[in-house]
C-alpha atoms as a PDB file:
ATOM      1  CA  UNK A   1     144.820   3.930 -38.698  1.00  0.00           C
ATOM      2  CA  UNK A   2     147.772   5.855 -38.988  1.00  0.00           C
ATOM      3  CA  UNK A   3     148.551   8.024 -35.749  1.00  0.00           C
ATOM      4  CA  UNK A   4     151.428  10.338 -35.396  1.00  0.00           C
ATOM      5  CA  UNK A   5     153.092  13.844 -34.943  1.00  0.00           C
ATOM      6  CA  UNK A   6     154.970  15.815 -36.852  1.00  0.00           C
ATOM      7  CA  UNK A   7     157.314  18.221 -35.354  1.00  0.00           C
ATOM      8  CA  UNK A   8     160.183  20.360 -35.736  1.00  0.00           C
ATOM      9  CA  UNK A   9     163.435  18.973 -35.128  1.00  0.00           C
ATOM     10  CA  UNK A  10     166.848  20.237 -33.705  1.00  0.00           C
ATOM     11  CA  UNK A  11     168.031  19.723 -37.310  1.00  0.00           C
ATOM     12  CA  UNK A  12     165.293  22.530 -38.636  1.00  0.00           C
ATOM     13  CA  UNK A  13     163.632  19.548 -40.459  1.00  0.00           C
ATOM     14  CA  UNK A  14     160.165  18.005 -40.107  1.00  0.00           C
ATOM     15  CA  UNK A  15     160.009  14.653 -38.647  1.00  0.00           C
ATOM     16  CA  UNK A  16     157.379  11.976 -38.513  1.00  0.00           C
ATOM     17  CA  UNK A  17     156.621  10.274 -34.673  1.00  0.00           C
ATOM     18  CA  UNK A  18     154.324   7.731 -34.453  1.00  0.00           C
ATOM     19  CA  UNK A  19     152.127   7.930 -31.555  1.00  0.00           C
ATOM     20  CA  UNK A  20     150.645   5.366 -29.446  1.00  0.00           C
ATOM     21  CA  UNK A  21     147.875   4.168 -30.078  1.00  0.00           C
ATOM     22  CA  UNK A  22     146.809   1.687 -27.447  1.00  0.00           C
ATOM     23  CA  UNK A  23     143.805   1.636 -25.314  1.00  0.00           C
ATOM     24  CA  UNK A  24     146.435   2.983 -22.249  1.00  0.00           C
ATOM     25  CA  UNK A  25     147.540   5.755 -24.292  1.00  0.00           C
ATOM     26  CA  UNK A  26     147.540   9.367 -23.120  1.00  0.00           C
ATOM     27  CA  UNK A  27     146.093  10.577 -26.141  1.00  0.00           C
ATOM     28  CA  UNK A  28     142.840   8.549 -25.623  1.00  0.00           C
ATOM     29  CA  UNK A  29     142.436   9.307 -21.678  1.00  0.00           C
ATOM     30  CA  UNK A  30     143.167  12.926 -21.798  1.00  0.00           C
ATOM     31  CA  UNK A  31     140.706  15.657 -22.398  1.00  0.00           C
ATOM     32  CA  UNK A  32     141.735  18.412 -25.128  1.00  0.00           C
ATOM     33  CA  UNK A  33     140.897  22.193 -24.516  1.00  0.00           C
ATOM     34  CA  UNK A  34     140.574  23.245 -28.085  1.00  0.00           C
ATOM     35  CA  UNK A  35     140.202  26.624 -29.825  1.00  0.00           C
ATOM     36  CA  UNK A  36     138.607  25.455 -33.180  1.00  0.00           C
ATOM     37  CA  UNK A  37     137.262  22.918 -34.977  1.00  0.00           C
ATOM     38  CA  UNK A  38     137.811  23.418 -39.071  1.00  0.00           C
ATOM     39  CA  UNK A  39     136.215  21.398 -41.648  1.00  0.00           C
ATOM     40  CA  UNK A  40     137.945  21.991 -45.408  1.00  0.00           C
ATOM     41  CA  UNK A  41     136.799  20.672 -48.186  1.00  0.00           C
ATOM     42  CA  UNK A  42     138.696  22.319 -51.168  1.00  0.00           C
ATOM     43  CA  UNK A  43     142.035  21.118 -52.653  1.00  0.00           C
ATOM     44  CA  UNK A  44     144.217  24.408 -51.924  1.00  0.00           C
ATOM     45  CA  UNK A  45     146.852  24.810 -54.053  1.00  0.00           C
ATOM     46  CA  UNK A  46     148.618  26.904 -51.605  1.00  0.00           C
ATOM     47  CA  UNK A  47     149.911  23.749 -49.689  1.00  0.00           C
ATOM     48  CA  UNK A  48     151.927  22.253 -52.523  1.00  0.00           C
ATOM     49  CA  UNK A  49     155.037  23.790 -52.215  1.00  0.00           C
ATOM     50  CA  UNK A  50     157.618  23.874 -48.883  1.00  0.00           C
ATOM     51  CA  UNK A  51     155.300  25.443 -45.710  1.00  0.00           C
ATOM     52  CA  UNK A  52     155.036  25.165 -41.950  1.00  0.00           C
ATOM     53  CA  UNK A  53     152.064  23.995 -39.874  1.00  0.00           C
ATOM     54  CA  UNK A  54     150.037  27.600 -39.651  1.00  0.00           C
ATOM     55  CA  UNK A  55     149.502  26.358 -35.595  1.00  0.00           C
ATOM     56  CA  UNK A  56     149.682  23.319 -33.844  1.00  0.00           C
ATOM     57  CA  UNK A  57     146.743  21.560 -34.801  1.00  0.00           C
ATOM     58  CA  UNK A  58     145.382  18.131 -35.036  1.00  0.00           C
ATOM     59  CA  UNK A  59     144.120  16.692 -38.633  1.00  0.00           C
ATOM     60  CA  UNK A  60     142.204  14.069 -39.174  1.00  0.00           C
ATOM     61  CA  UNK A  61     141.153  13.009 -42.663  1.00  0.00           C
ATOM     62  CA  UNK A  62     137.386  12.419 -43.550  1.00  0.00           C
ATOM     63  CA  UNK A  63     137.591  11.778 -46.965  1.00  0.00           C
ATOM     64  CA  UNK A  64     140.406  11.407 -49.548  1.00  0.00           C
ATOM     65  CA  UNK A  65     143.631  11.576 -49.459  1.00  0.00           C
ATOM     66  CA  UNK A  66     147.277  14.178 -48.582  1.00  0.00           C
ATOM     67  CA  UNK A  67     150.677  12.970 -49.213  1.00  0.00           C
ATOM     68  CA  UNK A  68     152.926  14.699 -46.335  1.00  0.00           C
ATOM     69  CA  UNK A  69     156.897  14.731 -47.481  1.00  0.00           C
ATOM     70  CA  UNK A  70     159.036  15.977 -45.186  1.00  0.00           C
ATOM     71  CA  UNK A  71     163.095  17.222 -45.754  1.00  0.00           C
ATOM     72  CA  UNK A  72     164.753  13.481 -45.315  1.00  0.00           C
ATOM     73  CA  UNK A  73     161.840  12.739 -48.628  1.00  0.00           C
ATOM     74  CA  UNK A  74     159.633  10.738 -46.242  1.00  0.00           C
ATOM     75  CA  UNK A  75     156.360  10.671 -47.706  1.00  0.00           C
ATOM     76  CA  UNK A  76     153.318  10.001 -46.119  1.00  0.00           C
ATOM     77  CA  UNK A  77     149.411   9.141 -47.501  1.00  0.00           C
ATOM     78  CA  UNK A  78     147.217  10.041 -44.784  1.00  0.00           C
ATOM     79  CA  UNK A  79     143.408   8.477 -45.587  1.00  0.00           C
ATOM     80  CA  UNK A  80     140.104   8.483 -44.306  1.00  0.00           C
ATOM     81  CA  UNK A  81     140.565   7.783 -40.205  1.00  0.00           C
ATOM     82  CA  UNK A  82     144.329   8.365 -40.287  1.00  0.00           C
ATOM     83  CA  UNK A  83     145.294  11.329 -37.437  1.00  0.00           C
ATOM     84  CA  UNK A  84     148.664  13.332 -37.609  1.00  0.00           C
ATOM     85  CA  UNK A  85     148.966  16.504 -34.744  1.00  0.00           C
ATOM     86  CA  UNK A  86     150.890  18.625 -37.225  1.00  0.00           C
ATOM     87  CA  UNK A  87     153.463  21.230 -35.068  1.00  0.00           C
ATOM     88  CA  UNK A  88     156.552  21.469 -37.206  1.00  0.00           C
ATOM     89  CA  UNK A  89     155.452  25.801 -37.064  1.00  0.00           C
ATOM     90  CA  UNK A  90     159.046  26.763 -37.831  1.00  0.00           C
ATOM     91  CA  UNK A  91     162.027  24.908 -39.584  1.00  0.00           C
ATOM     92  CA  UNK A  92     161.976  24.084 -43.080  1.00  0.00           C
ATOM     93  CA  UNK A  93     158.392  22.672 -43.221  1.00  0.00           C
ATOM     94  CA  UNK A  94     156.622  20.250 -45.206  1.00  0.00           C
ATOM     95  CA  UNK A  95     154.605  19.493 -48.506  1.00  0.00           C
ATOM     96  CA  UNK A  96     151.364  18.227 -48.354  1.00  0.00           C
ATOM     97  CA  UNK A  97     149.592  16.904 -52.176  1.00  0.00           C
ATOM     98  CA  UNK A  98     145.917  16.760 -51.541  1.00  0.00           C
ATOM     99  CA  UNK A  99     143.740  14.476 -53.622  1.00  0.00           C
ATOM    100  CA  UNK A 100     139.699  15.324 -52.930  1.00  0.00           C
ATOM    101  CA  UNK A 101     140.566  15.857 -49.186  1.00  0.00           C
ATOM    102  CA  UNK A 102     138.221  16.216 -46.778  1.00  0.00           C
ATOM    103  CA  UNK A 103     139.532  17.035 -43.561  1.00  0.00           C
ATOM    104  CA  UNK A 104     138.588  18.557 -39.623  1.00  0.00           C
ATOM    105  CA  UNK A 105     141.606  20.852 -38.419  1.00  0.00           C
ATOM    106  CA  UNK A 106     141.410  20.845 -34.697  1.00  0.00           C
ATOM    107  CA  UNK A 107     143.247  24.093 -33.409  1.00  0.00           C
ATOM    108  CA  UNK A 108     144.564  23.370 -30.080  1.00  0.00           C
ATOM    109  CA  UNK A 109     146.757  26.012 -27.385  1.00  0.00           C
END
């Protein structure tokens, strides 16, 4: 399972940070207050080109696939179980290349 962030960095890039994922992390013993849960099922063509994270939000993928590149042309395949928290909202963005993805957007504050 692939478990990280993606941020905003001083540079006005995206950036990739993996997370941890052990049984001690924070991010498995701390409850989220969340505003919405999403579930999208269409390939939206809107995403293709150069675009920020709408809100910080966490994404897990249910089905299919999304290849994330960021500035540095890092380029990630998130799959089916793989989690990113997306909050690069300003800077220069990302792409994202969805193939049949099927994913829950978790809006969080």
């Amino acid at each position: 399972m692939q478990f990280c962030r993606m941020y905003t960095g001083e540079d006005g890039r995206s950036h990739f940070e993996n997370l941890d994922q052990s049984h001690r992390s924070q991010h498995f013993l701390t409850s989220l207050t969340v505003k919405t849960l999403v579930f999208k099922n269409d390939d939206n063509r809107d995403i293709l080109g150069w675009h920020n994270a709408p809100r910080r939000q966490w994404c897990i993928t249910l089905f299919g696939s999304v290849e994330i590149g960021i500035g540095d042309g890092t380029v990630k395949t998130f799959g089916p179980g793989d989690v990113f928290l997306a909050e690069d909202v300003t800077g220069q963005g990302h792409t994202a290349l969805p193939k049949s993805w099927v994913r829950a957007f978790i809006h969080i504050e």
